[in-house]
Protein backbone atom coordinates (compact mmCIF):
# COMPACT_ATOMS: atom_id res chain seq x y z
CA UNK A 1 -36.82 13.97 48.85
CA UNK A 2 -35.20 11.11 46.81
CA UNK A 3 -31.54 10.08 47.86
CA UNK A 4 -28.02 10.78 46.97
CA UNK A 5 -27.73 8.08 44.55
CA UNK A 6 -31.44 8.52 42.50
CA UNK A 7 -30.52 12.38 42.30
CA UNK A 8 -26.99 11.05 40.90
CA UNK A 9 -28.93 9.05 38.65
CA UNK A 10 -31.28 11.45 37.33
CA UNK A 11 -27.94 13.46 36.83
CA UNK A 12 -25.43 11.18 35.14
CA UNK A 13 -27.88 8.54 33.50
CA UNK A 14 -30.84 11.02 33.14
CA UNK A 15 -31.82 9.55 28.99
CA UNK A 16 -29.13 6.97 28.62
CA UNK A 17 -30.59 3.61 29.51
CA UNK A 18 -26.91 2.01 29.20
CA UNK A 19 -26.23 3.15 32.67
CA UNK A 20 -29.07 2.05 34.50
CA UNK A 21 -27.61 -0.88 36.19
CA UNK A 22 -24.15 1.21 37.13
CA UNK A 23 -23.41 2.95 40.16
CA UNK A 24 -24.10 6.81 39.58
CA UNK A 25 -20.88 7.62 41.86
CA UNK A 26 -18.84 5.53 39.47
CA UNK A 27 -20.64 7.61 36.35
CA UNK A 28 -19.63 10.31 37.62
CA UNK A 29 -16.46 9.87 38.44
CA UNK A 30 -16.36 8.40 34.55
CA UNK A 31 -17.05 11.89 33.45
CA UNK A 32 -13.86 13.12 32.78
CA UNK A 33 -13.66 16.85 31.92
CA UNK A 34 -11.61 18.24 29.04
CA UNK A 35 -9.78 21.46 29.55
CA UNK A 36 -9.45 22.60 26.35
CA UNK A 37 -11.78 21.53 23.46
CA UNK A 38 -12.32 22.38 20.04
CA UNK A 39 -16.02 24.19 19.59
CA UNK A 40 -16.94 22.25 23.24
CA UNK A 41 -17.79 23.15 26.65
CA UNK A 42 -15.32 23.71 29.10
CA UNK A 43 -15.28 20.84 31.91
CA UNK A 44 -15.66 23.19 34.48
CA UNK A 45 -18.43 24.77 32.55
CA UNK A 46 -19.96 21.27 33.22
CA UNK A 47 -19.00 20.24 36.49
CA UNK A 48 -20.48 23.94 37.38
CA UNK A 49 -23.49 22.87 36.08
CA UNK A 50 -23.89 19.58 37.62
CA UNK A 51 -23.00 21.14 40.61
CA UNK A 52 -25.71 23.56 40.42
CA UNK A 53 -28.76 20.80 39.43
CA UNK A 54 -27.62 18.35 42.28
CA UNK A 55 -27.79 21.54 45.01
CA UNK A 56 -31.58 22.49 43.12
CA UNK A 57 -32.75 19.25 43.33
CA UNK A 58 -31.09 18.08 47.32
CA UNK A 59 -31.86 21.57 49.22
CA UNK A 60 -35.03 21.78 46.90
CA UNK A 61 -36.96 25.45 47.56
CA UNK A 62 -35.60 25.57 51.37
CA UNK A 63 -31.89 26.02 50.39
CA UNK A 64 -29.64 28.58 50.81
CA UNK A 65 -30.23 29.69 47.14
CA UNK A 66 -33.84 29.85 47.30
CA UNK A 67 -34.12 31.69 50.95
CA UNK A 68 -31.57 34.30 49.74
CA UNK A 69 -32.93 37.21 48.02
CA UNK A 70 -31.34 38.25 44.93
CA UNK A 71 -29.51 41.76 45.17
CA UNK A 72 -32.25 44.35 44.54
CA UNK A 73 -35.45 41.66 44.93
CA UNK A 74 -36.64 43.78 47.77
CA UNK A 75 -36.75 40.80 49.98
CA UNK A 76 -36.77 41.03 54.20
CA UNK A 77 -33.17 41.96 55.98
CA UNK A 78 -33.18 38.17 57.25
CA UNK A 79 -33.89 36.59 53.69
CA UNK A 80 -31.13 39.00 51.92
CA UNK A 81 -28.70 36.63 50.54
CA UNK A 82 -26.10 37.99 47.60
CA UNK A 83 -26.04 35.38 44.91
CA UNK A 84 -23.05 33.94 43.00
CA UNK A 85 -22.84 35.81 39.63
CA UNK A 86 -23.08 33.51 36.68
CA UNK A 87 -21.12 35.81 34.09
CA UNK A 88 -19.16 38.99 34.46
CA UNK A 89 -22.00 40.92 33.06
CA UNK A 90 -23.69 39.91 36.97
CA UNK A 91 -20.49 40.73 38.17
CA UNK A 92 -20.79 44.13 36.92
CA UNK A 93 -17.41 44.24 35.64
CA UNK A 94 -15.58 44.06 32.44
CA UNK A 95 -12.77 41.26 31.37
CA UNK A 96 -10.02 44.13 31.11
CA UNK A 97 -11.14 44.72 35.12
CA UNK A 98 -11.12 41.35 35.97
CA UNK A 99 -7.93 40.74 34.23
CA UNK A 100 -5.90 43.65 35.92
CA UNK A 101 -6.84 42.20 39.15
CA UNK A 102 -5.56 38.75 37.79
CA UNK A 103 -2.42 40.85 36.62
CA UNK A 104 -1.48 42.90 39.58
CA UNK A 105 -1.99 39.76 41.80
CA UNK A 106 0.35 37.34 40.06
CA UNK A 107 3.10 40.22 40.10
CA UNK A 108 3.19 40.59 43.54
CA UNK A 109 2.26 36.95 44.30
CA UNK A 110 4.35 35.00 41.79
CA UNK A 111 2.82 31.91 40.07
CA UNK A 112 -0.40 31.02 40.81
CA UNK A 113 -3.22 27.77 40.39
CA UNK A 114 -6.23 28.99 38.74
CA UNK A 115 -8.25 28.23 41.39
CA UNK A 116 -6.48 30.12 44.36
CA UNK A 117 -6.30 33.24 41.91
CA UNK A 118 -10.35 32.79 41.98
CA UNK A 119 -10.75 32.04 45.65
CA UNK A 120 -8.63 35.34 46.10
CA UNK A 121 -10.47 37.72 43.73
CA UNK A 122 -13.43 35.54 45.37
CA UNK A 123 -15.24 35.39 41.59
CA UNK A 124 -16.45 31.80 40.68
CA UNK A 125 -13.59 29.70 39.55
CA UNK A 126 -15.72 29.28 36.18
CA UNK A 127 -15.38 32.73 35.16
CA UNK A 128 -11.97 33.06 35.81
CA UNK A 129 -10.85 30.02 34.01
CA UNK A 130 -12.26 30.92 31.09
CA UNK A 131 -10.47 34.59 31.47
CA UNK A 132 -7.24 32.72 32.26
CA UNK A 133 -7.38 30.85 29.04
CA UNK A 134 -8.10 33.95 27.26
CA UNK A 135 -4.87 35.82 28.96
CA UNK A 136 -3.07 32.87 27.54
CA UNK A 137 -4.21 33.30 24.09
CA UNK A 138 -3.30 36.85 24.76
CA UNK A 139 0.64 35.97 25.54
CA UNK A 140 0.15 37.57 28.94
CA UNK A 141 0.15 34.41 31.02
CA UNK A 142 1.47 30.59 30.05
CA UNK A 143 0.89 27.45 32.00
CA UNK A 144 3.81 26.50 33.56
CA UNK A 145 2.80 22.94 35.00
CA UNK A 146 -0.81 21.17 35.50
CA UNK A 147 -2.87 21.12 38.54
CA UNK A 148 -5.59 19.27 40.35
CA UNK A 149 -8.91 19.45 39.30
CA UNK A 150 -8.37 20.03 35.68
CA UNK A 151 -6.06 23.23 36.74
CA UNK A 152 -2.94 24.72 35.77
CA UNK A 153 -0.24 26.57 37.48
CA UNK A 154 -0.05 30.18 35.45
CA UNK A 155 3.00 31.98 34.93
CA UNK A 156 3.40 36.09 34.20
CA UNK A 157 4.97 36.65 30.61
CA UNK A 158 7.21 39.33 29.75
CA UNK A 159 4.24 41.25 28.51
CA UNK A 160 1.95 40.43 31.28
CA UNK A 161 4.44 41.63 33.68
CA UNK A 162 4.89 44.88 31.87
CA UNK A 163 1.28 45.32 31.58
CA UNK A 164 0.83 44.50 35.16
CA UNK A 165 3.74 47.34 36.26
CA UNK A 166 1.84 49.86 35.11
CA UNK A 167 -1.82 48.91 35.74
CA UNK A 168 -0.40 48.91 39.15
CA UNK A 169 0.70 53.01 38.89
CA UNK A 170 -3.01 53.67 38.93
CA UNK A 171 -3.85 51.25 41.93
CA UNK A 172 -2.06 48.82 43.69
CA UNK A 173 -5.50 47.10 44.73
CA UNK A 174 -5.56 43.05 43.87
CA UNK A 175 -8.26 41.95 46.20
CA UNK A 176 -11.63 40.70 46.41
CA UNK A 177 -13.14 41.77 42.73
CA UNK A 178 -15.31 45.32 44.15
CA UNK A 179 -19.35 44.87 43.69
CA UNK A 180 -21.06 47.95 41.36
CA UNK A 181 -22.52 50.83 43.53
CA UNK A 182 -26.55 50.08 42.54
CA UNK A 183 -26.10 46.40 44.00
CA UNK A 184 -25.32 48.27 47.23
CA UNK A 185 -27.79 50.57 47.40
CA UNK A 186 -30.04 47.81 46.75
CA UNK A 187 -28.87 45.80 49.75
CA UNK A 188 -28.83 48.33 52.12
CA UNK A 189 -32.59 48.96 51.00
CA UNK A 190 -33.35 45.55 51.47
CA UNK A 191 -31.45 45.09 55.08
CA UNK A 192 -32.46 48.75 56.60
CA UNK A 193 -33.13 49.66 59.88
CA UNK A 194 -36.19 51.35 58.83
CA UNK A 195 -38.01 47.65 58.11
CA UNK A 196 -36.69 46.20 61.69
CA UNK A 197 -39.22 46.89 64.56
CA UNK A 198 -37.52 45.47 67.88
CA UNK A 199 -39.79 44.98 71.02
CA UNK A 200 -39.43 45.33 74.51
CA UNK A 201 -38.00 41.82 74.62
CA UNK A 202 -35.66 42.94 71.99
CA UNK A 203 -34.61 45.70 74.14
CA UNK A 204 -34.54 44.03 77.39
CA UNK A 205 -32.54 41.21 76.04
CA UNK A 206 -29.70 43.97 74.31
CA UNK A 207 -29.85 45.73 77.58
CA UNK A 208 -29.19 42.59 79.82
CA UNK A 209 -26.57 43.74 81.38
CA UNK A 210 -27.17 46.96 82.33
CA UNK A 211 -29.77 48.49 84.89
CA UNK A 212 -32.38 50.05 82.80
CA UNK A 213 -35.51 50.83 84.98
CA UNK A 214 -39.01 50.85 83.29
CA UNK A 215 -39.35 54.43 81.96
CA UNK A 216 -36.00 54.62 80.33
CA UNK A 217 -36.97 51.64 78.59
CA UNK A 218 -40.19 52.99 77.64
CA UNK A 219 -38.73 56.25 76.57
CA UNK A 220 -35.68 54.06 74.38
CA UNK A 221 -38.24 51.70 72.75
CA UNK A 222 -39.56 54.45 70.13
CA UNK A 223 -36.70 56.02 69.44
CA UNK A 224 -34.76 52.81 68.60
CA UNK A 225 -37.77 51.14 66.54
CA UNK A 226 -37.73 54.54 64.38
CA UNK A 227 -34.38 53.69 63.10
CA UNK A 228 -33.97 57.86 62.74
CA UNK A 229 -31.57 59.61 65.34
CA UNK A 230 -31.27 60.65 69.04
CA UNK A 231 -29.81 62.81 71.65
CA UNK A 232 -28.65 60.84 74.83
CA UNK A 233 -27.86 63.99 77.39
CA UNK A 234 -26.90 64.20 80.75
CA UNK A 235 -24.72 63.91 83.95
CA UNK A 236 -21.43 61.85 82.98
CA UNK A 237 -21.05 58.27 84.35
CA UNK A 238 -24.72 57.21 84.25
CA UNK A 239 -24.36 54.81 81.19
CA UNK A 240 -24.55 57.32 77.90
CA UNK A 241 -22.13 55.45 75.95
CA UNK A 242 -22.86 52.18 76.90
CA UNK A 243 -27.23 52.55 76.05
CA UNK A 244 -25.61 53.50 72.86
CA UNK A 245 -23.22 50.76 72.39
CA UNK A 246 -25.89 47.78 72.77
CA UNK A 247 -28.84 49.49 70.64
CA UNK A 248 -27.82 47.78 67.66
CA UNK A 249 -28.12 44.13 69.77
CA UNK A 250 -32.09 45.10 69.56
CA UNK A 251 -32.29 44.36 66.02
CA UNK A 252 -30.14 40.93 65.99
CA UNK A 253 -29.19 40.49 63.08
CA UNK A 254 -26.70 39.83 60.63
CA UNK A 255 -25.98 41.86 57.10
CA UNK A 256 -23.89 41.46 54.49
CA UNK A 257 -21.96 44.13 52.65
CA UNK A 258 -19.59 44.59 49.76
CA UNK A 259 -15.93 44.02 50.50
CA UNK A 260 -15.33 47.11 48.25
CA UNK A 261 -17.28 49.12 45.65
CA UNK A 262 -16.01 49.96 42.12
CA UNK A 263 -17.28 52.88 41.01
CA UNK A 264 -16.41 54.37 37.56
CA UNK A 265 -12.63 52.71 37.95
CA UNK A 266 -12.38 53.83 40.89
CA UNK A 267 -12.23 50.94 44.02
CA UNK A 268 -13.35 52.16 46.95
CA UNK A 269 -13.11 49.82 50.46
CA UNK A 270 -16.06 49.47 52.56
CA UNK A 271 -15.42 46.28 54.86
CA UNK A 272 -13.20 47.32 57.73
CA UNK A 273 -12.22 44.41 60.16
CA UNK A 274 -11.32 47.82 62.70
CA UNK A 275 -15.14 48.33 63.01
CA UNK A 276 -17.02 45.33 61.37
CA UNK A 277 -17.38 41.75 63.18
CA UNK A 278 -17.47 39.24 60.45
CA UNK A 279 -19.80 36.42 60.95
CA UNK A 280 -18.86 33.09 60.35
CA UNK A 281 -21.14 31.60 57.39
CA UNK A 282 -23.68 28.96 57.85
CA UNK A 283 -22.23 25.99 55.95
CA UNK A 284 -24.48 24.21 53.83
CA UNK A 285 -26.37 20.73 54.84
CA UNK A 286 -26.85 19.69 51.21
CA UNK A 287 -25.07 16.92 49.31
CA UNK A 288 -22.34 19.52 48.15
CA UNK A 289 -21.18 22.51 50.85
CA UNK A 290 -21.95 25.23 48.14
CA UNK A 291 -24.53 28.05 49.21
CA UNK A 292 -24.20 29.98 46.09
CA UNK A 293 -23.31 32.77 47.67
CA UNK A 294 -21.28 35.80 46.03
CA UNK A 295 -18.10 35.57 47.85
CA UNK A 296 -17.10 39.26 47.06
CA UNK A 297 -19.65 40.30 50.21
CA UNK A 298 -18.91 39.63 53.74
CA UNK A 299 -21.49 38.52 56.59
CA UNK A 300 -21.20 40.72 59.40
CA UNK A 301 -23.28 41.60 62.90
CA UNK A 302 -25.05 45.20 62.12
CA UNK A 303 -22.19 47.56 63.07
CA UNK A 304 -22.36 49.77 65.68
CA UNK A 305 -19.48 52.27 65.28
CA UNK A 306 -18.52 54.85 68.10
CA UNK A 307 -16.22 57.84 66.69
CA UNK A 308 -15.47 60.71 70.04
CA UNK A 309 -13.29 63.76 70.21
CA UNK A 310 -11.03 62.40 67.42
CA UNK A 311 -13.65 62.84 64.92
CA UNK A 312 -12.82 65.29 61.84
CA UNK A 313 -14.38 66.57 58.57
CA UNK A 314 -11.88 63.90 56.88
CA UNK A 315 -13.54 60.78 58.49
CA UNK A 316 -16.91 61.80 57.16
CA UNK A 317 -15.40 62.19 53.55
CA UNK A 318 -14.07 59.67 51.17
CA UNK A 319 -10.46 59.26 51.44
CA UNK A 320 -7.80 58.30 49.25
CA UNK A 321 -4.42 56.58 50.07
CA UNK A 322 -2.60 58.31 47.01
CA UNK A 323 0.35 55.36 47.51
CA UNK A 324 -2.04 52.67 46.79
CA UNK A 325 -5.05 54.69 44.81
CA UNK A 326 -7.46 52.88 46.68
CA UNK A 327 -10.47 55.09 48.41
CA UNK A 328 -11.74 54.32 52.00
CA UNK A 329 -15.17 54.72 52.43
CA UNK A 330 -16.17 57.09 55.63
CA UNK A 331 -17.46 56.43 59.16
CA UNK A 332 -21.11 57.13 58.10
CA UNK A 333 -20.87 54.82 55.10
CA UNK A 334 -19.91 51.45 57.06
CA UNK A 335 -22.08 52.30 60.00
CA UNK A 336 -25.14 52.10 56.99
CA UNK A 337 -28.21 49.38 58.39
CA UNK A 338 -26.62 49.82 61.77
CA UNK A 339 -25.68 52.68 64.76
CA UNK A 340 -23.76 55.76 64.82
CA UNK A 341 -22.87 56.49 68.22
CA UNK A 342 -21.02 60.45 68.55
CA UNK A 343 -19.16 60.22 71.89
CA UNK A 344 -19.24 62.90 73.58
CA UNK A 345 -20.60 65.71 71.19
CA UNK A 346 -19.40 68.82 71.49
CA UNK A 347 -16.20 67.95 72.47
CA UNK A 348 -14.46 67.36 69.27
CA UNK A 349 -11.33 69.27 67.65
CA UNK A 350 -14.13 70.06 64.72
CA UNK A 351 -16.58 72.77 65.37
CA UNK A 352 -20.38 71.68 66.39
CA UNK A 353 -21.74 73.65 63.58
CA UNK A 354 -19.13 71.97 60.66
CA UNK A 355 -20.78 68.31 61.82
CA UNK A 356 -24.54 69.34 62.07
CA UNK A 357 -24.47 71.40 58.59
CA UNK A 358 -22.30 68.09 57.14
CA UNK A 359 -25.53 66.44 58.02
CA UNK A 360 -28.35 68.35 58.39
CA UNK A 361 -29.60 67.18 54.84
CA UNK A 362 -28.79 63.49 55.03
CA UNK A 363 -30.76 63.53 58.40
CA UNK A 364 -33.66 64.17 56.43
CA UNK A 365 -33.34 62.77 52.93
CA UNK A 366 -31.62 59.69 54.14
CA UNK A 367 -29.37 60.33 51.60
CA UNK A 368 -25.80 61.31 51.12
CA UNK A 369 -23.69 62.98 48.89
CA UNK A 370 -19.61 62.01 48.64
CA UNK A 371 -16.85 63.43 46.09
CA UNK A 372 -14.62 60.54 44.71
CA UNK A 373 -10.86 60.94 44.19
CA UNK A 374 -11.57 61.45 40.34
CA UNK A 375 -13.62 64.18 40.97
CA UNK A 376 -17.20 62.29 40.41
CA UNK A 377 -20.07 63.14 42.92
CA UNK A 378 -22.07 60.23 44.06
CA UNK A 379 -25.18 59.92 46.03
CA UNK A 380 -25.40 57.18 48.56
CA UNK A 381 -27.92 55.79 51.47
CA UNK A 382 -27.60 57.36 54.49
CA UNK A 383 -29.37 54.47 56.64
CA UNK A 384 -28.44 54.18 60.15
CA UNK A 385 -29.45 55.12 63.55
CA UNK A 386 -26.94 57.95 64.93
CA UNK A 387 -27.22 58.63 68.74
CA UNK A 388 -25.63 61.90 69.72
CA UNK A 389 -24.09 61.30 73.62
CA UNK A 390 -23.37 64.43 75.20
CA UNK A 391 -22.58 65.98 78.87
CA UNK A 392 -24.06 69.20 77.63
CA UNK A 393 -27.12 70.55 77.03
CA UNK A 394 -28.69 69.53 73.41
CA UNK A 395 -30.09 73.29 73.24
CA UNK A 396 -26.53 74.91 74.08
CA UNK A 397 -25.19 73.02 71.00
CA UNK A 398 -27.63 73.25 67.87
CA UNK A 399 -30.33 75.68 66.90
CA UNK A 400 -33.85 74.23 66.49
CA UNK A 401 -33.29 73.76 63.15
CA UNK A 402 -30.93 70.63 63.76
CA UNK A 403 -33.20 69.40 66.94
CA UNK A 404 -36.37 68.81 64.78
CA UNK A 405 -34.02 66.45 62.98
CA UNK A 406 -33.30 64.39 66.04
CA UNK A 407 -37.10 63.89 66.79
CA UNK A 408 -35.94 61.77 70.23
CA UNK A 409 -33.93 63.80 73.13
CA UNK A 410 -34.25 61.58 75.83
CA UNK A 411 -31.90 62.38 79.17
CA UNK A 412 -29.94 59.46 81.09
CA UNK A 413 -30.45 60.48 84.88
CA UNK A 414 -28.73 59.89 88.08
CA UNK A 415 -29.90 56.48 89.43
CA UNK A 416 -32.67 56.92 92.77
CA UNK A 417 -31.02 55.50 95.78
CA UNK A 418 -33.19 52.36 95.04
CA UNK A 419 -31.50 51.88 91.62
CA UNK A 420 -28.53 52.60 93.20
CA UNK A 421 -28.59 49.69 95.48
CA UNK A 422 -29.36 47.54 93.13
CA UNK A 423 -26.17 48.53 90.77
CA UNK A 424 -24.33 46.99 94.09
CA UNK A 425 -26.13 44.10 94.35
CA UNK A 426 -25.59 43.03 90.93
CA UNK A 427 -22.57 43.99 90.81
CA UNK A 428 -21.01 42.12 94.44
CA UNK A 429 -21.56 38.61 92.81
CA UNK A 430 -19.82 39.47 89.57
CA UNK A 431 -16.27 40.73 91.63
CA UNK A 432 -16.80 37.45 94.01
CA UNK A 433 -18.50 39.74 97.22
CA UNK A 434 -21.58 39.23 99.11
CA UNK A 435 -23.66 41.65 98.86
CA UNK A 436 -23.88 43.48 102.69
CA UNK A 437 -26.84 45.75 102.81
CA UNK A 438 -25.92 47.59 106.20
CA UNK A 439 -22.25 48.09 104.31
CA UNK A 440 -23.94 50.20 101.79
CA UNK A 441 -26.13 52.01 104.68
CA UNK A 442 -23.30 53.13 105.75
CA UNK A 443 -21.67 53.99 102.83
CA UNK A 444 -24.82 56.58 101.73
CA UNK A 445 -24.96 57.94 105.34
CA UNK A 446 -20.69 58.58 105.64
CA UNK A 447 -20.06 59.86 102.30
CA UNK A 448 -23.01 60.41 100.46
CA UNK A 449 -25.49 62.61 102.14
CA UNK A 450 -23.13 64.72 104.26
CA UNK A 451 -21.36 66.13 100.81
CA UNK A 452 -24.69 65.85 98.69
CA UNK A 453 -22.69 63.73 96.29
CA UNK A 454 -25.06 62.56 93.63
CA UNK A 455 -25.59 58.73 92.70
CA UNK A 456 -24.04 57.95 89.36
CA UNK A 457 -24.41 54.36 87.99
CA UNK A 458 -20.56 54.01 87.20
CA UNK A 459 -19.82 54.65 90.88
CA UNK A 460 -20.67 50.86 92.36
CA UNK A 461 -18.65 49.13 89.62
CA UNK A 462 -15.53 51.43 90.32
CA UNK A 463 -15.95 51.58 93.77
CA UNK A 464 -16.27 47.59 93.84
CA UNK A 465 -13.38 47.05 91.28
CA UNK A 466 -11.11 49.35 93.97
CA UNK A 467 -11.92 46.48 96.91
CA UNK A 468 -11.59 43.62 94.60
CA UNK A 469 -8.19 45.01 93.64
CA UNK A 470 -6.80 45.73 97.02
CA UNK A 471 -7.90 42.20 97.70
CA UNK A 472 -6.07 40.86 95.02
CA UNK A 473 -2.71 43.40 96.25
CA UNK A 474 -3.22 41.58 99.84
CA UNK A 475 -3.58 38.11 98.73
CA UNK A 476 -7.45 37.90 100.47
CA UNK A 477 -10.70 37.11 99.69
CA UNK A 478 -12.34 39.94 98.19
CA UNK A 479 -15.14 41.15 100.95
CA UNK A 480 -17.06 44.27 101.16
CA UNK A 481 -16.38 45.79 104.51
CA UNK A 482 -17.00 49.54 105.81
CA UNK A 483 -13.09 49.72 106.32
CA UNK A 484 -12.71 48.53 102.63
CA UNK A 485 -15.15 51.06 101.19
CA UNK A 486 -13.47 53.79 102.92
CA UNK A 487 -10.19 53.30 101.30
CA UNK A 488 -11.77 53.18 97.72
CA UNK A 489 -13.84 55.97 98.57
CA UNK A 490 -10.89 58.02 99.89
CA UNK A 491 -8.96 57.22 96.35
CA UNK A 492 -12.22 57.61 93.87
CA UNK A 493 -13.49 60.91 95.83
CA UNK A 494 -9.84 62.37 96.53
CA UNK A 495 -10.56 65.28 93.69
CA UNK A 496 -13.96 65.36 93.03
């Protein structure tokens, strides 16, 4: 690859043999941009595109740019990259969109530099100038005092204020500039679950810290490489919820999704910082730190969502905050390319039959239908792997009709006493114990067998975490003693 200064070269001197004995940094710097020109380019539109040839021609075809697919390219999960729109027709929006988000910011913000309005709408600061100097022509905003960078601080005018007022009786929403509904359904195509096959090692490294013999494994494996749905069943306490909370760490990977989707006017959010882990973005190793990357999606780990007993019809419908007139996508919406873990099924306030008929169809099209505030129906992926965790009996809850839709039913077991050994000596190190094997003899023989008290794989950690604390009460060092083991047995065991 040729250096810095023969890129700069090929850049700033590229035809003009008057600069071939000056330094390229000092032609560029020499380059000054004009804001405002009769009939000319904007500077920005030029800096934009300098910027653009020196980050072709320094990351070349193994850059950001050119390892990101485009939205829709049908590219692998890993090589899906959202690229920085070049016009508002890529953005998918129109300028009277853009511009109430300009609008409805600056009233509730006060004056603002053009390029902090664009870094907050996250749109290229390219667009947005030239929409800035357009609202100025319009009377709705006037430049108040110059800025770095060939900027301006913008002020509101009476008429931009007014307009603002009542763009903001509709919806209050002034954030990141929403992405079109196709681009998403295009990017959850291209990042689903269905075109991720984890192995074992996959599954032994997301199940690390748990003990997960050999045939459990075996049994997981399919189910979790189908990316479809299953029923984890049986006693309580033997790890249900927490096989379910690490499937998703089998696939490894990162996605990105929309902030928020506009649809028909309507702005609807789908990136929830409650439920979504945002990933920190790989910065660029180029001559310039710009990945091209569309700023209005957000790089997170696949989500693995876990709803229980507080689950209702109205988290698996779109709701809207009538106060702000914004929509909030539901729980099976941001869990797509990812897992949808129900906690405890058959436990919630909302009848078993209201959930499965909700989703008998979406189990098998893979597609969903949702009603917007304005009354439009839209149809949207239905792409993630839900696990059903129960107590009960999968047969005692749905008819057949539902179980051929959940093609795995696989049930969690109590641990064999072997297992259940090793649950305590994993476990001893971890609380600052060693591990006494005649300690746990006697702990099977006193209060195991005589009761036939079954094994459960919660039972070492809680009976270990009541030593360590009484430890901690008496100012000693945590040790695991028969005498110590009878007082967390007599609290654990005192009702059950």
């Amino acid at each position: 690859m040729s250096s810095e200064s023969d890129i700069l070269s090929r850049l700033v001197g590229e035809g003009a043999s008057e600069h071939s004995g000056e330094d390229p940094w000092e032609s560029l710097a020499a380059t000054g941009p004009a804001h405002e020109t009769d009939g000319g380019e904007s500077g920005d539109t030029k800096l934009n595109g300098l910027l653009q040839r020196i980050n072709t021609l320094t990351q070349g075809e193994d850059g950001p740019g050119a390892a990101g697919g485009a939205v829709g390219d049908g590219e692998p999960a890993e090589h899906f990259v959202p690229r920085e729109p070049q016009s508002l027709q890529e953005v998918g929006l129109s300028e009277s969109e853009v511009e109430s988000l300009i609008l409805k910011l600056m009233l509730s913000r006060g004056d603002l530099v053009g390029r902090d309005i664009a870094d907050h709408i996250r749109l290229p600061f390219v667009l947005v100038d030239e929409l800035l100097r357009q609202m100025k022509q319009d009377q709705l905003v006037v430049y108040r005092s110059s800025a770095a960078m060939n900027d301006y601080l913008y002020q509101l005018t009476d008429l931009g204020r007014e307009r603002a007022r009542r763009q903001a009786e509709h919806c209050t929403y002034f954030g990141a500039a929403p992405v079109k509904l196709d681009a998403y359904i295009d990017s959850v195509k291209a990042q689903s679950l269905e075109n991720q096959h984890p192995t074992e090692e996959d599954l032994r490294r997301a199940f690390s810290d748990l003990q997960i013999n050999g045939r459990m494994l075996g049994r997981l494996g399919p189910a979790i490489c189908s990316g479809r749905g299953l029923f984890l069943f049986g006693p309580p306490g033997n790890g249900k919820t927490s096989i379910a909370e690490r499937v998703t760490d089998a696939f490894g990977q990162s996605i990105w999704i929309p902030r928020a989707l506009g649809i028909d006017g309507e702005i609807m959010r789908l990136f929830d910082p409650m439920n979504h882990e945002e990933v920190d973005e790989e910065k660029s190793e180029g001559l310039l730190n710009s990945a091209g990357v569309d700023r209005r999606w957000v790089r997170i780990r696949r989500p693995t969502i876990v709803v229980g007993g507080e689950l209702t019809m109205d988290n698996l419908e779109v709701t809207q905050n009538r106060s702000t007139g914004t929509s909030e996508a539901p729980v099976q919406l941001k869990s797509n390319c990812g897992t949808l873990v129900i906690d405890d099924f058959g436990r919630q306030s909302m009848s078993t039959d209201e959930l499965l008929n909700r989703w008998i169809v979406p189990l098998e099209k893979r597609y969903d239908f949702l009603n917007m505030a304005n009354g439009k129906k839209i149809q949207v992926p239905f792409d993630q792997l839900i696990i059903f965790s129960t107590n009960l009996e999968p047969r005692d809850l749905v008819d057949d009709a539902f179980l051929r839709r959940i093609p795995y039913k696989i049930e969690v077991t109590d641990p064999s006493e072997e297992d259940f050994r090793l649950l305590f000596q994993r476990m001893c190190p971890r609380l600052g114990m060693e591990y006494q094997d005649d300690v746990i003899d006697y702990l099977i023989d006193s209060h195991y067998r005589p009761y036939n008290r079954p094994f459960r794989c919660c039972q070492p950690r809680d009976l270990l975490l009541q030593v360590h604390n009484r430890s901690r009460y008496e100012r000693q060092p945590p040790e695991l003693t028969r005498e110590s083991l009878d007082f967390a047995v007599e609290n654990y065991f005192a009702v059950m």
